[in-house]
N, C-alpha and C. Protein backbone atom coordinates (compact mmCIF):
# COMPACT_ATOMS: atom_id res chain seq x y z
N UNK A 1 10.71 22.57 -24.29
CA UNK A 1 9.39 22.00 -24.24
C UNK A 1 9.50 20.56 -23.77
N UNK A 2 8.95 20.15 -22.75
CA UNK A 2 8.75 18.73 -21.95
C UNK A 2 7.52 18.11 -23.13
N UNK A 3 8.10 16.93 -23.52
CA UNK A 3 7.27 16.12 -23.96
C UNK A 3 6.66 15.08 -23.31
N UNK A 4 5.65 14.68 -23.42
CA UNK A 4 5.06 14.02 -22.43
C UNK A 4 5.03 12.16 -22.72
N UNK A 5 5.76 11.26 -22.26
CA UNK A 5 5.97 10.18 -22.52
C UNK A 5 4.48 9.62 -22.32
N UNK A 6 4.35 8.41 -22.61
CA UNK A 6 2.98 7.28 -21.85
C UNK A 6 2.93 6.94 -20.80
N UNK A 7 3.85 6.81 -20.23
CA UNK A 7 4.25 6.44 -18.55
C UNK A 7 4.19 7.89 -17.72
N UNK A 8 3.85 9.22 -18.12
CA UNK A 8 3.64 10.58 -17.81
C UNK A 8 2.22 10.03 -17.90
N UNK A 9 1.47 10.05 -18.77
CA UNK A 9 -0.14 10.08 -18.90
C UNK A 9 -0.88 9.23 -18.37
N UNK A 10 -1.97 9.41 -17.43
CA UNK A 10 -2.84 8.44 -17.12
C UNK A 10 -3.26 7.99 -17.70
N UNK A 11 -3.69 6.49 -18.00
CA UNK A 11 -4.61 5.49 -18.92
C UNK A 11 -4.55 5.86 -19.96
N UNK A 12 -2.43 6.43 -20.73
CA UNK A 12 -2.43 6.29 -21.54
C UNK A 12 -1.95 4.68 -22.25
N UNK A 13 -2.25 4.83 -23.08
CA UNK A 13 -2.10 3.15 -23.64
C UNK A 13 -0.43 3.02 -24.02
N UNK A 14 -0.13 1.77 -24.05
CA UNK A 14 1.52 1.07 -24.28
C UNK A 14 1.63 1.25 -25.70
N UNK A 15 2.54 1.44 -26.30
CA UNK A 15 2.94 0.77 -27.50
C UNK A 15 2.61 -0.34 -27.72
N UNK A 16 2.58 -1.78 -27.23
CA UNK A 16 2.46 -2.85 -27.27
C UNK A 16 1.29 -3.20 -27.85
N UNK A 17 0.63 -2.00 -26.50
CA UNK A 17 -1.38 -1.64 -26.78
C UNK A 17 -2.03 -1.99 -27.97
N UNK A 18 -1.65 -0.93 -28.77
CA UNK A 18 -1.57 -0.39 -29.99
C UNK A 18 -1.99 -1.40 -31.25
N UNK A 19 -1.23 -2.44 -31.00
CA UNK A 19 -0.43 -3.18 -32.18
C UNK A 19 -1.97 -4.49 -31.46
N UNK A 20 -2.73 -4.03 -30.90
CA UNK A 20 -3.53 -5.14 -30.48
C UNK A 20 -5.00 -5.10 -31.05
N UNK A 21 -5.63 -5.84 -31.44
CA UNK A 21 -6.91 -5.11 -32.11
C UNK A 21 -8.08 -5.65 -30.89
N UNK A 22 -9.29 -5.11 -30.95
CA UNK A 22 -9.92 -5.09 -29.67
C UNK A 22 -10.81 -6.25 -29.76
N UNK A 23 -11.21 -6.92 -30.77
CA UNK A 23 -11.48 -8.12 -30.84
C UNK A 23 -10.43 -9.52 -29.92
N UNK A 24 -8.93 -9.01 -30.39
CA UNK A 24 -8.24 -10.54 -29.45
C UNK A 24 -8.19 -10.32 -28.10
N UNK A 25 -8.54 -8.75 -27.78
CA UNK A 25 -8.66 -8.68 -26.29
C UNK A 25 -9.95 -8.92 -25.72
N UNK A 26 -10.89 -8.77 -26.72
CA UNK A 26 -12.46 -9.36 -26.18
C UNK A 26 -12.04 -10.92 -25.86
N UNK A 27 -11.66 -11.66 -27.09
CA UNK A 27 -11.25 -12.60 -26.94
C UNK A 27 -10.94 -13.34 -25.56
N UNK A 28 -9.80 -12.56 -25.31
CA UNK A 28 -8.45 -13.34 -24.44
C UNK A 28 -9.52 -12.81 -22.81
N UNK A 29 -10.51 -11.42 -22.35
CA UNK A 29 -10.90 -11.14 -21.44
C UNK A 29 -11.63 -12.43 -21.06
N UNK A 30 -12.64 -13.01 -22.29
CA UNK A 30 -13.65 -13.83 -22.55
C UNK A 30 -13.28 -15.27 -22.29
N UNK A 31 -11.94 -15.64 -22.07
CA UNK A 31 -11.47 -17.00 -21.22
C UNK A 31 -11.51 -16.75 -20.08
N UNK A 32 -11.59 -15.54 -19.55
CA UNK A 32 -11.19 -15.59 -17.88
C UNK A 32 -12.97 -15.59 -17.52
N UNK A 33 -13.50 -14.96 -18.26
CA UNK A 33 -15.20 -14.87 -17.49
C UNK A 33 -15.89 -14.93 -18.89
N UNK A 34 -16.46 -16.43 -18.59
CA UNK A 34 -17.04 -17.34 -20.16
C UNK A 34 -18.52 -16.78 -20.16
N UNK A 35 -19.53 -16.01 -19.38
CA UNK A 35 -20.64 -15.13 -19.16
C UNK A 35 -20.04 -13.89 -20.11
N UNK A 36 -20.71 -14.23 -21.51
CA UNK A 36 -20.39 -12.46 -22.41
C UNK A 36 -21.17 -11.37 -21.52
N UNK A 37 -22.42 -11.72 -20.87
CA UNK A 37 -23.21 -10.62 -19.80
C UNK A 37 -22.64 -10.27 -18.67
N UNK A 38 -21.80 -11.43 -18.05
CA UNK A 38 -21.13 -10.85 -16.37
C UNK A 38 -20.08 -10.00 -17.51
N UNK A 39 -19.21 -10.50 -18.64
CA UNK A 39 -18.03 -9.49 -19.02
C UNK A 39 -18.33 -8.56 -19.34
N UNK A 40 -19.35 -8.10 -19.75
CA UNK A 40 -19.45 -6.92 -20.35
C UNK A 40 -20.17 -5.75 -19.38
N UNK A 41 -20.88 -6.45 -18.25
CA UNK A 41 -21.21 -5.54 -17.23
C UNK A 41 -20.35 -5.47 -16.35
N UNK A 42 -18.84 -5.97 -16.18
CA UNK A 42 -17.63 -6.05 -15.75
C UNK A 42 -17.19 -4.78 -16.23
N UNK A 43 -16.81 -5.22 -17.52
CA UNK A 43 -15.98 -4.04 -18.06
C UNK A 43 -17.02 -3.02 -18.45
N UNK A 44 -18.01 -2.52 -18.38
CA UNK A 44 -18.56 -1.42 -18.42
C UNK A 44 -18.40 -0.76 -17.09
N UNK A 45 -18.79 -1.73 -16.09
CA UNK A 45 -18.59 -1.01 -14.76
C UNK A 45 -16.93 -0.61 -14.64
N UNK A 46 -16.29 -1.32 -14.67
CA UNK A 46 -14.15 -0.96 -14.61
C UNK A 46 -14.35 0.40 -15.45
N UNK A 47 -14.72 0.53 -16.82
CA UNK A 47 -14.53 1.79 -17.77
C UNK A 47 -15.13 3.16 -17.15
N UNK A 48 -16.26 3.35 -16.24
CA UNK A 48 -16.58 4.23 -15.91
C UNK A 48 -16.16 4.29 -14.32
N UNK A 49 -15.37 3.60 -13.56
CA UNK A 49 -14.76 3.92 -12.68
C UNK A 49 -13.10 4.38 -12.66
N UNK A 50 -12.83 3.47 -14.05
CA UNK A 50 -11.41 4.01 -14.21
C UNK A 50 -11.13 5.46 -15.27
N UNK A 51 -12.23 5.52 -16.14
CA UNK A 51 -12.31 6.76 -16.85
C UNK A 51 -11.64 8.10 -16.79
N UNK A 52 -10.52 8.44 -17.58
CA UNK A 52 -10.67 9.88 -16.83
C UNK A 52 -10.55 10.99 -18.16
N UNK A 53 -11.58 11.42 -17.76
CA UNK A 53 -11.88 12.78 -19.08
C UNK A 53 -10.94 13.12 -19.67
N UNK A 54 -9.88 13.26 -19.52
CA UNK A 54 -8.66 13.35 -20.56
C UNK A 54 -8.34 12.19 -21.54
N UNK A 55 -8.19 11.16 -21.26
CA UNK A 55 -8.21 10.27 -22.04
C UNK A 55 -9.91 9.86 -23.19
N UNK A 56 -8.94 8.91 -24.27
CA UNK A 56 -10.07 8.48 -24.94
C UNK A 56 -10.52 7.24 -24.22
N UNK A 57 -11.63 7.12 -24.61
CA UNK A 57 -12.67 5.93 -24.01
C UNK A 57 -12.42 4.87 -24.41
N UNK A 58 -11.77 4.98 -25.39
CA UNK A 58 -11.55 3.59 -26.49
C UNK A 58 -9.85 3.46 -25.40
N UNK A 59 -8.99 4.58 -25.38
CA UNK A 59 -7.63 3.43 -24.26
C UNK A 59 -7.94 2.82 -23.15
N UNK A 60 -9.32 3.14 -22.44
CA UNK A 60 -9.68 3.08 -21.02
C UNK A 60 -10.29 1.38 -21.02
N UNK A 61 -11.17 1.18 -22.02
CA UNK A 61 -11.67 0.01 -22.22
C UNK A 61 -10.85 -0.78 -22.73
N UNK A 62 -9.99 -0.54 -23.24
CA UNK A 62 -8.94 -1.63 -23.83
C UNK A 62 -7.79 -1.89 -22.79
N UNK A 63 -7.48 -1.00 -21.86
CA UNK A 63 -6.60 -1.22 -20.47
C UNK A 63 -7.51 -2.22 -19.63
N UNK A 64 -8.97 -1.96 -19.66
CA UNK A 64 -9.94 -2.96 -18.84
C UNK A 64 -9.98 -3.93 -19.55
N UNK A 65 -9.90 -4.83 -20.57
CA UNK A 65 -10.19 -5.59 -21.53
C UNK A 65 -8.55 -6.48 -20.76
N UNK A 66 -7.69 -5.71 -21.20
CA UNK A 66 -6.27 -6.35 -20.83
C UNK A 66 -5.72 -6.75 -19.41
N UNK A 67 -6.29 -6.20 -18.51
CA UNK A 67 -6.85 -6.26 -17.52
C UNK A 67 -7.36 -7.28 -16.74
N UNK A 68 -8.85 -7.41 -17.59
CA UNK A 68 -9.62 -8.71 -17.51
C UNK A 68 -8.91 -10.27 -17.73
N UNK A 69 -7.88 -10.21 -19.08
CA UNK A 69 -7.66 -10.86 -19.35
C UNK A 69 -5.96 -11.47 -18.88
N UNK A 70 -5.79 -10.85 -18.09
CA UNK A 70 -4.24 -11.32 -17.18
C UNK A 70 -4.79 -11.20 -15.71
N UNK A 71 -6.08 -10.98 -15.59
CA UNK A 71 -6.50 -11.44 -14.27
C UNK A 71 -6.77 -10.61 -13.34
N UNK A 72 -5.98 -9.46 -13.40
CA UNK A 72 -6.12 -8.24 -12.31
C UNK A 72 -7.42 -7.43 -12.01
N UNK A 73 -8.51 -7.66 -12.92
CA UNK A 73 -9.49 -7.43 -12.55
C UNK A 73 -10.91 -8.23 -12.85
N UNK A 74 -11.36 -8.81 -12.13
CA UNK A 74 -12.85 -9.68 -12.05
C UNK A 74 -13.80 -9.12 -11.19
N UNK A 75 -15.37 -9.99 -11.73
CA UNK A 75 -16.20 -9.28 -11.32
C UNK A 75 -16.48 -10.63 -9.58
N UNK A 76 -17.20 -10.18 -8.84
CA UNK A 76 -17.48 -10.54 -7.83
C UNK A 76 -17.75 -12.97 -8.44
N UNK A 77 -18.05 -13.48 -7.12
CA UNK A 77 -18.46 -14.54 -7.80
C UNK A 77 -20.03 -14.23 -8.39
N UNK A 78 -20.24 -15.06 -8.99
CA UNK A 78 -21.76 -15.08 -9.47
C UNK A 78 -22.58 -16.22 -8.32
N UNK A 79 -23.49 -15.92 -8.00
CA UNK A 79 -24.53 -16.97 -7.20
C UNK A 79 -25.05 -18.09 -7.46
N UNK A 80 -25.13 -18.89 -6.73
CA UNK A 80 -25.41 -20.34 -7.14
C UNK A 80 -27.25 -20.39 -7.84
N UNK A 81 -26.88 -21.12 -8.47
CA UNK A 81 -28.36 -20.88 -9.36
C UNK A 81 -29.10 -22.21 -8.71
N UNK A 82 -30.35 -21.38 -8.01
CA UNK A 82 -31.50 -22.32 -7.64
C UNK A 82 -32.50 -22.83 -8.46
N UNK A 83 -33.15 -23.69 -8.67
CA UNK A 83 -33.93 -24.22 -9.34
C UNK A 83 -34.99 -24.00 -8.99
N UNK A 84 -35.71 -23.77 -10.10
CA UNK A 84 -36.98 -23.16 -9.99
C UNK A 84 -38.32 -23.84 -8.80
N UNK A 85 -38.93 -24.09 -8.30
CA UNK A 85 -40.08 -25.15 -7.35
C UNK A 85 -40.90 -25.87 -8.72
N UNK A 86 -41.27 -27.00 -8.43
CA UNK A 86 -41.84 -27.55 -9.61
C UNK A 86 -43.16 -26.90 -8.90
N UNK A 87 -43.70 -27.31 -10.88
CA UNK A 87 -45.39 -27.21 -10.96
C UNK A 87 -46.14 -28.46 -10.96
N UNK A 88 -47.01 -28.11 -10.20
CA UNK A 88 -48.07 -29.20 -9.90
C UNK A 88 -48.85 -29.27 -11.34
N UNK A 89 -49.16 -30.99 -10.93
CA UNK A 89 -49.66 -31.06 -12.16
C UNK A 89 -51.31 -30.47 -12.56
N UNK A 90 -51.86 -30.22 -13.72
CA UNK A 90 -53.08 -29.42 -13.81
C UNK A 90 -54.07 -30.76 -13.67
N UNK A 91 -54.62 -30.89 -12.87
CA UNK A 91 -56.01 -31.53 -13.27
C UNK A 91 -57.16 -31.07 -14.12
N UNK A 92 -57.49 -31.54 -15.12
CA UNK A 92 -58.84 -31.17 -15.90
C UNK A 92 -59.86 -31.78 -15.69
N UNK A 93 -60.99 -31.65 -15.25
CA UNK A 93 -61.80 -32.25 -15.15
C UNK A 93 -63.33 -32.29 -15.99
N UNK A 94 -62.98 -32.96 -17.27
CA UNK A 94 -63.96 -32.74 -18.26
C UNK A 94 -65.12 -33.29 -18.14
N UNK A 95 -66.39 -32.16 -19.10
CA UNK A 95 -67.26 -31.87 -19.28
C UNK A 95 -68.02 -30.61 -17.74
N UNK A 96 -66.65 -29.83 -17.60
CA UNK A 96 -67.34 -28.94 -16.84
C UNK A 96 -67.54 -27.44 -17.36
């Protein structure tokens, strides 16, 4: 009977993995992209492209998490933020 190592299995997780809890990898993702909204629509988008039905969902997101956080995967830049046009001021013109 062939046993099947981690390095046999796709997006199976390391030993190393394991011993990591998913909070210090939120953590450590969360220095590389300081937007909790760009990270998390990051790694939602990575989890359902790297996904694969054999595996659990929980190794897939934590390979993206680790990922995130040694750099190998980021989300696009974000766009320069324009400022809104000012508002004119209201004139009132009382007793109308």
């Amino acid at each position: 009977m062939l046993r099947s190592t981690p390095a046999l299995i796709p997006n199976s997780p390391q030993p190393q993995m394991k011993e990591k809890m998913r909070s210090n990898l939120v953590y450590r993702a969360a220095l590389k992209i300081e937007n909790k909204f760009l990270l998390s629509t990051t790694v939602m988008q990575a989890v359902r492209k790297l996904h694969i039905n054999s595996t659990r969902t929980e190794d897939t997101s934590n390979r993206v998490f680790i990922d995130v956080a040694e750099g190998r995967y980021a989300h696009g830049e974000l766009p320069e933020i324009v400022p809104p046009p000012t508002i004119d001021t209201l004139v009132i013109v009382p007793g109308i």
